[in-house]
Protein backbone atom coordinates (compact mmCIF):
# COMPACT_ATOMS: atom_id res chain seq x y z
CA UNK A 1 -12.35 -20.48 31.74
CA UNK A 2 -10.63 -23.13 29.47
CA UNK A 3 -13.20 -25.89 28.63
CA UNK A 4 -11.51 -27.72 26.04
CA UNK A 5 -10.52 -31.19 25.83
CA UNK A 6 -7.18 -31.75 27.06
CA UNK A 7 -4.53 -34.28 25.68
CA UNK A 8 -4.67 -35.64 29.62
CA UNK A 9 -7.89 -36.84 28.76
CA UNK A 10 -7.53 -38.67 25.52
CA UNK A 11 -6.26 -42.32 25.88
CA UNK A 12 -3.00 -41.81 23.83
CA UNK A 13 -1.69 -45.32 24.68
CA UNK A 14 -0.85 -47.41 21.41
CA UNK A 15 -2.26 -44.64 19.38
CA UNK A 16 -1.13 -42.51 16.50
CA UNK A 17 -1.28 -38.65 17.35
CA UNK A 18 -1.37 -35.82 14.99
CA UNK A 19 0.20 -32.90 16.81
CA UNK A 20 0.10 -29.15 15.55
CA UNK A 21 3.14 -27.47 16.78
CA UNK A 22 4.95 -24.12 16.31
CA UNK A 23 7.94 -24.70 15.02
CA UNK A 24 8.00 -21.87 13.13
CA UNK A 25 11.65 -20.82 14.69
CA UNK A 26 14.48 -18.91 12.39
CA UNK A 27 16.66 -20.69 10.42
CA UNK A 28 20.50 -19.74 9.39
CA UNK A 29 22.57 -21.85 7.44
CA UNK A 30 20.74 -25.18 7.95
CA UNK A 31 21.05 -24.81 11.44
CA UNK A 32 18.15 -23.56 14.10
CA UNK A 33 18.36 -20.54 15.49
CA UNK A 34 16.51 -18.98 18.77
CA UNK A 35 14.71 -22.44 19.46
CA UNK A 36 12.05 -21.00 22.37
CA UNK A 37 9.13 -22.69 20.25
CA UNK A 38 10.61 -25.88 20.04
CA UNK A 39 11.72 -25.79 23.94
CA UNK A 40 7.42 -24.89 24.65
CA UNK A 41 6.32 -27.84 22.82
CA UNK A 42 8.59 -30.69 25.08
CA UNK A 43 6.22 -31.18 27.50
CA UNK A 44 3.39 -32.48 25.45
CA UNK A 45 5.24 -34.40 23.23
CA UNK A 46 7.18 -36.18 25.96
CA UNK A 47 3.67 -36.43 27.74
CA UNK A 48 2.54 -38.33 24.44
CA UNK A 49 5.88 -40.83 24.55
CA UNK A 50 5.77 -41.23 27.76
CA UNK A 51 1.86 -42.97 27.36
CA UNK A 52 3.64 -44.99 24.51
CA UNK A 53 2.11 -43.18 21.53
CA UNK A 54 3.29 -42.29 18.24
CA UNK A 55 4.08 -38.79 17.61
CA UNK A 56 3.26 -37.08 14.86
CA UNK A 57 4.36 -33.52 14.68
CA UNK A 58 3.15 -31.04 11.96
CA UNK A 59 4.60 -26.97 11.70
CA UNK A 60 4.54 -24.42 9.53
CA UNK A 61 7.54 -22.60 8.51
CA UNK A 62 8.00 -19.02 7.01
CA UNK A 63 5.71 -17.86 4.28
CA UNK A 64 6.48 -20.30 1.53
CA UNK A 65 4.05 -19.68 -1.35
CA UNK A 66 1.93 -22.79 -1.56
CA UNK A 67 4.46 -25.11 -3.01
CA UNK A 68 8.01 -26.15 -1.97
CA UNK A 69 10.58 -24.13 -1.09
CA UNK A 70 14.07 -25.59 0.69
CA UNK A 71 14.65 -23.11 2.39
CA UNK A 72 11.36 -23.20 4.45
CA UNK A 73 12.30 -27.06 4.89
CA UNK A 74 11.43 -28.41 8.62
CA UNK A 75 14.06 -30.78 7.91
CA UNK A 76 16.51 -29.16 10.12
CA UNK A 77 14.43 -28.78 12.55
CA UNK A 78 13.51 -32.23 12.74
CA UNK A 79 17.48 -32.88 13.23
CA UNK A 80 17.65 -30.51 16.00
CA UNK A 81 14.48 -31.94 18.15
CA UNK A 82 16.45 -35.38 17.59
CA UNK A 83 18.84 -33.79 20.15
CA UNK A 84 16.09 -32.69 22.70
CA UNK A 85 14.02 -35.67 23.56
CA UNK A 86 15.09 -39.53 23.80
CA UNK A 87 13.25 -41.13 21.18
CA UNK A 88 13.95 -41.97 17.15
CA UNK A 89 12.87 -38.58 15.19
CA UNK A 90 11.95 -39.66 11.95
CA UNK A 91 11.22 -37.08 8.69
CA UNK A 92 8.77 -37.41 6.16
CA UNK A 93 9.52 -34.96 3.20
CA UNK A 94 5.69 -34.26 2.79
CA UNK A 95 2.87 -33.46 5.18
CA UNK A 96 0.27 -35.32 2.91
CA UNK A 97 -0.08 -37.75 0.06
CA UNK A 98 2.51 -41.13 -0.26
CA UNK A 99 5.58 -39.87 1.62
CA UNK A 100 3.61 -38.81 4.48
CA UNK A 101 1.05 -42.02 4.66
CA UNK A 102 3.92 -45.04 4.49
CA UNK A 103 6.47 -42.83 6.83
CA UNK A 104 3.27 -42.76 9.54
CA UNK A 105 2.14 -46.21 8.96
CA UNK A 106 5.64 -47.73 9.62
CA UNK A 107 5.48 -45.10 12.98
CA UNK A 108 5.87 -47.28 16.12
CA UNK A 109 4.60 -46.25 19.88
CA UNK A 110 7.34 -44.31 21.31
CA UNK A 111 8.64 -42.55 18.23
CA UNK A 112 8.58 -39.02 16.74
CA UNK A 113 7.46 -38.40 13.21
CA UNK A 114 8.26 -34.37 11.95
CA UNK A 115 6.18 -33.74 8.68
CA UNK A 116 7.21 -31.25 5.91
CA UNK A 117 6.54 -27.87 6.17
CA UNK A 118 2.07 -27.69 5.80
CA UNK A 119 2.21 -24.17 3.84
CA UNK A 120 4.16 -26.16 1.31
CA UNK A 121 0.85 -26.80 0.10
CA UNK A 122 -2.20 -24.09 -1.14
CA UNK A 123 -4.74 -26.03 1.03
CA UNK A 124 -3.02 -25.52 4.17
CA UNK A 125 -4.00 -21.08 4.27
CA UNK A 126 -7.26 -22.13 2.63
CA UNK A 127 -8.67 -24.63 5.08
CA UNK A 128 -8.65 -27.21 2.30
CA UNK A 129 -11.48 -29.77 3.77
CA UNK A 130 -9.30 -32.10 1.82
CA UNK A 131 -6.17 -31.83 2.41
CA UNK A 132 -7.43 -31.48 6.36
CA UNK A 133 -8.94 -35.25 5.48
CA UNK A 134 -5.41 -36.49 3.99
CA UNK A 135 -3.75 -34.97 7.71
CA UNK A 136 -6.18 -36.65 9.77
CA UNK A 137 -6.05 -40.08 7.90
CA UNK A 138 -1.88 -40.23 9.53
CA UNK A 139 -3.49 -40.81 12.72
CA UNK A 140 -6.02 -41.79 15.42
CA UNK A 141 -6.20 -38.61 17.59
CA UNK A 142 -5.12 -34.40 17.43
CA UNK A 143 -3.69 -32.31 19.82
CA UNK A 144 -3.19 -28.53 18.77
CA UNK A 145 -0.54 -27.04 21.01
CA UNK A 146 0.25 -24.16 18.46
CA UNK A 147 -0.32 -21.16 20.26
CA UNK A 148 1.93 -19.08 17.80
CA UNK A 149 -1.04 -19.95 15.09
CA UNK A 150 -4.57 -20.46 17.00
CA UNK A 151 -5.55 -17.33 15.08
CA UNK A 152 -5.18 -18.97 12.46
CA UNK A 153 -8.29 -21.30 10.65
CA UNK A 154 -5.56 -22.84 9.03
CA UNK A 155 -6.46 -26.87 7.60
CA UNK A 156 -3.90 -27.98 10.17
CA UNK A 157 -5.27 -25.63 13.08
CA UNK A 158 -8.68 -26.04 12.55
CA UNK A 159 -10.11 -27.80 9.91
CA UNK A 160 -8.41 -31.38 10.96
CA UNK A 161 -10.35 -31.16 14.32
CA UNK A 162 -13.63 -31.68 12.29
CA UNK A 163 -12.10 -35.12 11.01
CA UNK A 164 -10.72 -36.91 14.52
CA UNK A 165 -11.18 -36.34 18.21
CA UNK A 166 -9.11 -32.61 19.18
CA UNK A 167 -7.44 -31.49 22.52
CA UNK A 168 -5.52 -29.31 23.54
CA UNK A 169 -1.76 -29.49 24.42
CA UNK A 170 0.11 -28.03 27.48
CA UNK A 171 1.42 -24.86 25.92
CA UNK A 172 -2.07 -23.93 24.42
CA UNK A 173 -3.64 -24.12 28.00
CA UNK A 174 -1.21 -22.67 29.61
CA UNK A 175 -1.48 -19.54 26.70
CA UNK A 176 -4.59 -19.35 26.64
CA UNK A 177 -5.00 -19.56 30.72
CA UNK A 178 -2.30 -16.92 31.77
CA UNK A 179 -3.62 -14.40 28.35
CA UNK A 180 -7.61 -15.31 28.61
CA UNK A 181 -7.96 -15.45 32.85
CA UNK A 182 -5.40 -12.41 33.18
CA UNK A 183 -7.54 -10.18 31.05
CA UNK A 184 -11.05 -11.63 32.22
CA UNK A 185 -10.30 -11.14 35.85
CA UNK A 186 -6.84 -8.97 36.03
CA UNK A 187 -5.24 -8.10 39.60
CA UNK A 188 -5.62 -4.46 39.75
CA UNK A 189 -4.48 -1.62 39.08
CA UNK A 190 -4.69 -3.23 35.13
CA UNK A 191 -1.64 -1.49 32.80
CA UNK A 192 -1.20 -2.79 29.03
CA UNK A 193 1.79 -1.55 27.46
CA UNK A 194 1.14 -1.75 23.75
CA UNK A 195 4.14 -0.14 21.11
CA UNK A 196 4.88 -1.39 17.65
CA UNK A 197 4.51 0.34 14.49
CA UNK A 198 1.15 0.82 13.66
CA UNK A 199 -2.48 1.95 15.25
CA UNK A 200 -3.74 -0.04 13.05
CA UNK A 201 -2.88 -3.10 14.03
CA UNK A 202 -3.80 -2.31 17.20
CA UNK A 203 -7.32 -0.41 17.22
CA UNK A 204 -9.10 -3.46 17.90
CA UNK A 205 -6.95 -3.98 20.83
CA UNK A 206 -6.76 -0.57 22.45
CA UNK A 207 -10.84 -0.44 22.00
CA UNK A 208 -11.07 -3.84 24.17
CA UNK A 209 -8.55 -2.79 26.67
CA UNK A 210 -10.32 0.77 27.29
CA UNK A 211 -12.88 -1.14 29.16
CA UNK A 212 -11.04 -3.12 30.79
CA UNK A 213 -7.35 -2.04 31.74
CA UNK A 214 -7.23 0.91 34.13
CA UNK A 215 -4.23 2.72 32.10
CA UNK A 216 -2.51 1.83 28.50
CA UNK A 217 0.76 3.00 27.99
CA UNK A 218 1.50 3.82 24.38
CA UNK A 219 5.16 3.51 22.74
CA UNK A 220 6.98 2.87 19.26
CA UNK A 221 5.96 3.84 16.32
CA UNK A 222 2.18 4.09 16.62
CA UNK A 223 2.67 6.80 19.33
CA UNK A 224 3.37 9.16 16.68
CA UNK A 225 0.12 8.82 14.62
CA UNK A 226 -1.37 9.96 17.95
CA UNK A 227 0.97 13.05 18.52
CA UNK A 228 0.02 14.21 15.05
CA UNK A 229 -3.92 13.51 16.01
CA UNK A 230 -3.17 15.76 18.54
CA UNK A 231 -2.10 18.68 16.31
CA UNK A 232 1.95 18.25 16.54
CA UNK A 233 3.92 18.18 13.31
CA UNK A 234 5.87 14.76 12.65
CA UNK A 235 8.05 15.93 10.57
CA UNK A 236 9.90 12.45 8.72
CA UNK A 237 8.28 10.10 11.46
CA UNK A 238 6.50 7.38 10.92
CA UNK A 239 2.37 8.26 11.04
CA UNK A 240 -0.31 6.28 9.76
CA UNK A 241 -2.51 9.13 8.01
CA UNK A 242 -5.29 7.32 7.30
CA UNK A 243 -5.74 6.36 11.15
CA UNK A 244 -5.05 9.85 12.37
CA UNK A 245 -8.87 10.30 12.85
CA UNK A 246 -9.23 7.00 14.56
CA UNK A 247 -6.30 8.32 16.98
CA UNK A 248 -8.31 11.39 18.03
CA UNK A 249 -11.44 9.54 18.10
CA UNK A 250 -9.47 7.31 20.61
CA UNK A 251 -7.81 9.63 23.15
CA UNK A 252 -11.59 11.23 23.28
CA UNK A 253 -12.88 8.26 24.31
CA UNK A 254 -10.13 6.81 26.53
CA UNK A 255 -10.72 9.89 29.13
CA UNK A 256 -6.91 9.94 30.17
CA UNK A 257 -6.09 6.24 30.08
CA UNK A 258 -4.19 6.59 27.12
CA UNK A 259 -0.50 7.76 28.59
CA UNK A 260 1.62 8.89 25.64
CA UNK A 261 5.52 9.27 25.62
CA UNK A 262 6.66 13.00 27.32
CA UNK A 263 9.95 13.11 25.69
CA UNK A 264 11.23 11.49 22.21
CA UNK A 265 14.77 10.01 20.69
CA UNK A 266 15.02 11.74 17.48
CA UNK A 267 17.42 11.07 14.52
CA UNK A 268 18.35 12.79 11.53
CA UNK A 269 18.23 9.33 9.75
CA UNK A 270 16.78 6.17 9.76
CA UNK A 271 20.18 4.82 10.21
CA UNK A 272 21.91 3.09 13.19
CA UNK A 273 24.44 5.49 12.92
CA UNK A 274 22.23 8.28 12.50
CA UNK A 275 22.75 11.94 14.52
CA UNK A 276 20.28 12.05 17.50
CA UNK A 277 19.09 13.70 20.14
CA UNK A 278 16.21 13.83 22.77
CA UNK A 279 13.65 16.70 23.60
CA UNK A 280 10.02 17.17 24.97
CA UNK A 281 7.41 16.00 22.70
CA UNK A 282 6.40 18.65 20.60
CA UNK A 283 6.77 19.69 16.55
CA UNK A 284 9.33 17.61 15.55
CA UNK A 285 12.45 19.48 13.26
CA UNK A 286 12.17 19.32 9.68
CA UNK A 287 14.28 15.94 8.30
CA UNK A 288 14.53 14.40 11.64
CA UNK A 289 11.91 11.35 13.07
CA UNK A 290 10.89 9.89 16.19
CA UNK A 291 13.38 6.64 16.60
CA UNK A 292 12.58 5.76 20.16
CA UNK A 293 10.93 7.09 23.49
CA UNK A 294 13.06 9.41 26.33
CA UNK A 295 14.36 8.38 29.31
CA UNK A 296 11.60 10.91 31.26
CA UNK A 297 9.34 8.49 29.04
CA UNK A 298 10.72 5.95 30.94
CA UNK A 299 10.53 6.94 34.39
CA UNK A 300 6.66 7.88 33.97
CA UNK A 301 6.20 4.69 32.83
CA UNK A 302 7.85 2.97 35.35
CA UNK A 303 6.05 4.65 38.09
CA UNK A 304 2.90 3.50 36.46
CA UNK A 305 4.70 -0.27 36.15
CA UNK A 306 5.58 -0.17 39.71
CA UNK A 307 2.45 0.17 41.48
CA UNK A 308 0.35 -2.31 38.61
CA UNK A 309 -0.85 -5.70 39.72
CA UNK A 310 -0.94 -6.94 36.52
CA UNK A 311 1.03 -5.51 33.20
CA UNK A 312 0.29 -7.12 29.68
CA UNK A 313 2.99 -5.98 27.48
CA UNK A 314 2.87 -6.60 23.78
CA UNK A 315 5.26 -4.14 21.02
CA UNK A 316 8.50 -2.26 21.02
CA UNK A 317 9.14 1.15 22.60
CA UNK A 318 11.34 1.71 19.51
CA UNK A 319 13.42 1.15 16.21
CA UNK A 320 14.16 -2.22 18.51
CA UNK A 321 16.23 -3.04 15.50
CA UNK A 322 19.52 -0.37 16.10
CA UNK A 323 20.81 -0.77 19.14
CA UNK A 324 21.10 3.05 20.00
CA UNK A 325 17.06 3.22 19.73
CA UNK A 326 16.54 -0.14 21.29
CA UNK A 327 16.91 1.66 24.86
CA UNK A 328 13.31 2.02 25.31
CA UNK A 329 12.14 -0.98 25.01
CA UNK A 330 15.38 -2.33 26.91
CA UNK A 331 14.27 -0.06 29.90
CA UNK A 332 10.55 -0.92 29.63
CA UNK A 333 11.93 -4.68 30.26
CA UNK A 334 13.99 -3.91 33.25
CA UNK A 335 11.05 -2.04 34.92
CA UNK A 336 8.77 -4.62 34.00
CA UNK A 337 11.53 -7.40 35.62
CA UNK A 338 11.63 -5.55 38.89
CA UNK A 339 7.86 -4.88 39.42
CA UNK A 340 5.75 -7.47 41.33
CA UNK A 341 2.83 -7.52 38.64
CA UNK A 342 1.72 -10.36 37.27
CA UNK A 343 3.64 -9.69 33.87
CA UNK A 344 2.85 -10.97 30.14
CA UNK A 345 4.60 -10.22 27.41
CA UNK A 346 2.89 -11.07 24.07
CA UNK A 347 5.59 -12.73 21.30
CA UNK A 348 7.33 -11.33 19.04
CA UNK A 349 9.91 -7.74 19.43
CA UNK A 350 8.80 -7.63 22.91
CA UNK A 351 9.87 -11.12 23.80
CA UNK A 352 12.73 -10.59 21.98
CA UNK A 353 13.72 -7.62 23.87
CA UNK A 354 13.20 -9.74 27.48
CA UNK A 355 15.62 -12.17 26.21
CA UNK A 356 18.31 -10.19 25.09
CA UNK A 357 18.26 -8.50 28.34
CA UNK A 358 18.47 -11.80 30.37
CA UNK A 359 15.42 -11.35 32.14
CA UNK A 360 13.13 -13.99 30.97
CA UNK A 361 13.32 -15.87 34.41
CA UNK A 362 11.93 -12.61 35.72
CA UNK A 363 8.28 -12.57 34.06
CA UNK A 364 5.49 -14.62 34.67
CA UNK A 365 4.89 -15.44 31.14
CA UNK A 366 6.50 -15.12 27.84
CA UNK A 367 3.87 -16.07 24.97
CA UNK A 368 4.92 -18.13 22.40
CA UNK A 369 2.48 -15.94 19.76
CA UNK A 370 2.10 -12.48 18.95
CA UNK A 371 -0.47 -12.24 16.72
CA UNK A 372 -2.46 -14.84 18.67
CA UNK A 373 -1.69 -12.84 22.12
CA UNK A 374 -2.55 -9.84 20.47
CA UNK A 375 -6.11 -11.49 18.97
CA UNK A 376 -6.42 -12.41 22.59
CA UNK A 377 -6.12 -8.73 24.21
CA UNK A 378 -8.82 -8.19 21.11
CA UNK A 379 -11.35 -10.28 22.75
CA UNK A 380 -11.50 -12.65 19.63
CA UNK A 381 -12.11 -16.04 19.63
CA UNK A 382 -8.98 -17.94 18.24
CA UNK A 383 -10.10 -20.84 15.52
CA UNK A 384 -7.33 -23.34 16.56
CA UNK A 385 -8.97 -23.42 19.90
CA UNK A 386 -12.71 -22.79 18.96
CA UNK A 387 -12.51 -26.25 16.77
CA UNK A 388 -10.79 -28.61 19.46
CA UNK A 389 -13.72 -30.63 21.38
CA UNK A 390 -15.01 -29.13 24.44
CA UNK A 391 -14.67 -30.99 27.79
């Protein structure tokens, strides 16, 4: 159950708030691109201007390394949310120190304040107690609506809670109720649909999900590691060997709710316009590699979709990335679109994947966060939310 603070019960009303948002969004040419995170933060901010507070937003951006970088400015984006809501958007070219402090003192009720980019400083990855200090000294009260980087004990996610009283925002509850409630207490029959590269990445999450889901469908790249755990040869696919064992060890314990692909898109090439063809899963042909899954793949899988009440859905089917191997993960979208499960699709390529094929108004919910969701289908406890005050 979510027993947090929420920014509905803070009294916002003349106040300064520090708000952690995701607007970690791409960036071409100066200009935003795919602007979903920015879009999932509106209703909190507007909530805050609305109640006559001043709104101070704070982001990362990209992976800068601890010091400036233009490119990883939040200065555009700053421009762009200026065009979404009807209030002044002001820009303070630092998160902390001088720029930041007189920018947020002159901050009146009823105006928008975007800081500079928080990973343009060493403290922010750290959980600098200090630098968290300098945040929380721009304002009165903090709202973390960053879904996107609750896994994160980042001094903007977690460590400013410690300094002034912490909520949550809109999209973190709603996040954290549709991932957290789906998974504690699922409509049955329970299918995850995990893909991706790696099994790896994902053995924490396959190990929670065994006890809970009643069938996980496996896809992408970490479906191979799994084929060669089960003695077939791989040929020039993509396999982790080091988690080969952990594979095996895996389908033994999963007891035949582990569904792997049937039949395979093979290339000669990991090249868009690379020779392919499909066949049964099997020994794969010397020089050729597994690029996405076939369309009797597809049908299982949709048969399973079908008759789910609930389907969590987090990784591509495929090399998402060429269109001619993006057909898994295309047809894994359309099933999920046309089944009446509860569907949730965790961030990143997946997400990606419902958008392109138009079908976004089609899912129950599209996370803003894929390594959060992911941390979520784990069964870990996220920092961003473990440090905002409980009701």
């Amino acid at each position: 159950m979510f027993n947090k603070k929420m920014v509905t019960d803070l009294d916002v009303g003349g106040k300064k708030v520090l708000v952690r948002v995701d607007f970690n969004v791409p960036i071409a040419d100066g200009k935003v691109g795919d602007d979903t995170r920015i879009q999932a933060a509106l209703p909190t901010i507007n909530y805050l201007l609305e109640h006559n507070a001043a709104v101070i937003l704070c982001s990362h951006l990209g992976r800068p390394k601890g010091e400036y970088d233009e490119q990883y400015s939040l200065k555009p984006v700053a421009d762009y949310l200026g065009t979404l809501i009807d209030a002044e958007v002001h820009f303070a070219e630092d998160c902390i120190g001088e720029k930041a402090e007189t920018a947020a003192v002159a901050l009146e009720p009823g105006q928008v304040l975007v800081l500079e980019n928080t990973r343009f400083h060493a403290g922010e990855k750290k959980n600098d107690p200090e630098m968290a200090e300098q945040l929380a000294s721009l304002a009165d009260l903090y709202v973390n609506d960053a879904f996107g980087s609750a896994h994160r004990a980042h001094a903007s996610t977690a460590g400013v809670a410690e300094y002034l009283p912490a909520a949550a925002g809109f999209l973190l509850e709603k996040e954290i109720k549709y991932l957290g409630n789906t998974i504690a207490e699922p409509e049955r029959p329970f299918v995850a649909i995990l893909g991706g590269a790696k099994v790896s990445d994902k053995i924490g999450v396959i190990e929670n999900l065994l006890e809970k889901a009643d069938r996980i469908l496996i896809g992408g790249g970490m479906a191979n590691t799994f084929f060669k755990a089960q003695g077939y040869e791989m040929s020039d696919s993509l396999v982790e060997a080091e988690a080969v064992d952990t594979a095996r060890m895996l389908l033994d314990k999963a007891g035949g709710k582990l569904v792997l692909p049937v039949d395979m898109v093979i290339a000669d090439a990991f090249d868009a316009g690379a020779a392919e063809k499909t066949m049964d899963v099997g020994d794969v042909p010397a020089g050729w590699r597994i690029l996405d899954i076939g369309p009797r793949t597809v049908e299982a899988f949709d048969e399973i979709i079908q008759d789910a009440g609930t389907v969590v859905w987090n990784g591509p089917m495929g090399v998402f990335e060429f269109d001619r191997f993006a057909k898994g993960t295309f047809e894994v979208a359309k099933s999920l679109a046309k089944s009446k499960a509860i569907g949730i699709v965790g961030g990143g390529d997946s997400a990606s994947a419902i958008k392109k094929s138009g079908l976004e108004d089609k899912i129950t919910h599209i996370s803003t966060g894929g390594g959060a969701s992911l941390e979520m289908l784990e069964g870990k406890v996220l920092p961003g939310l473990a440090a905002l005050d409980d009701k």
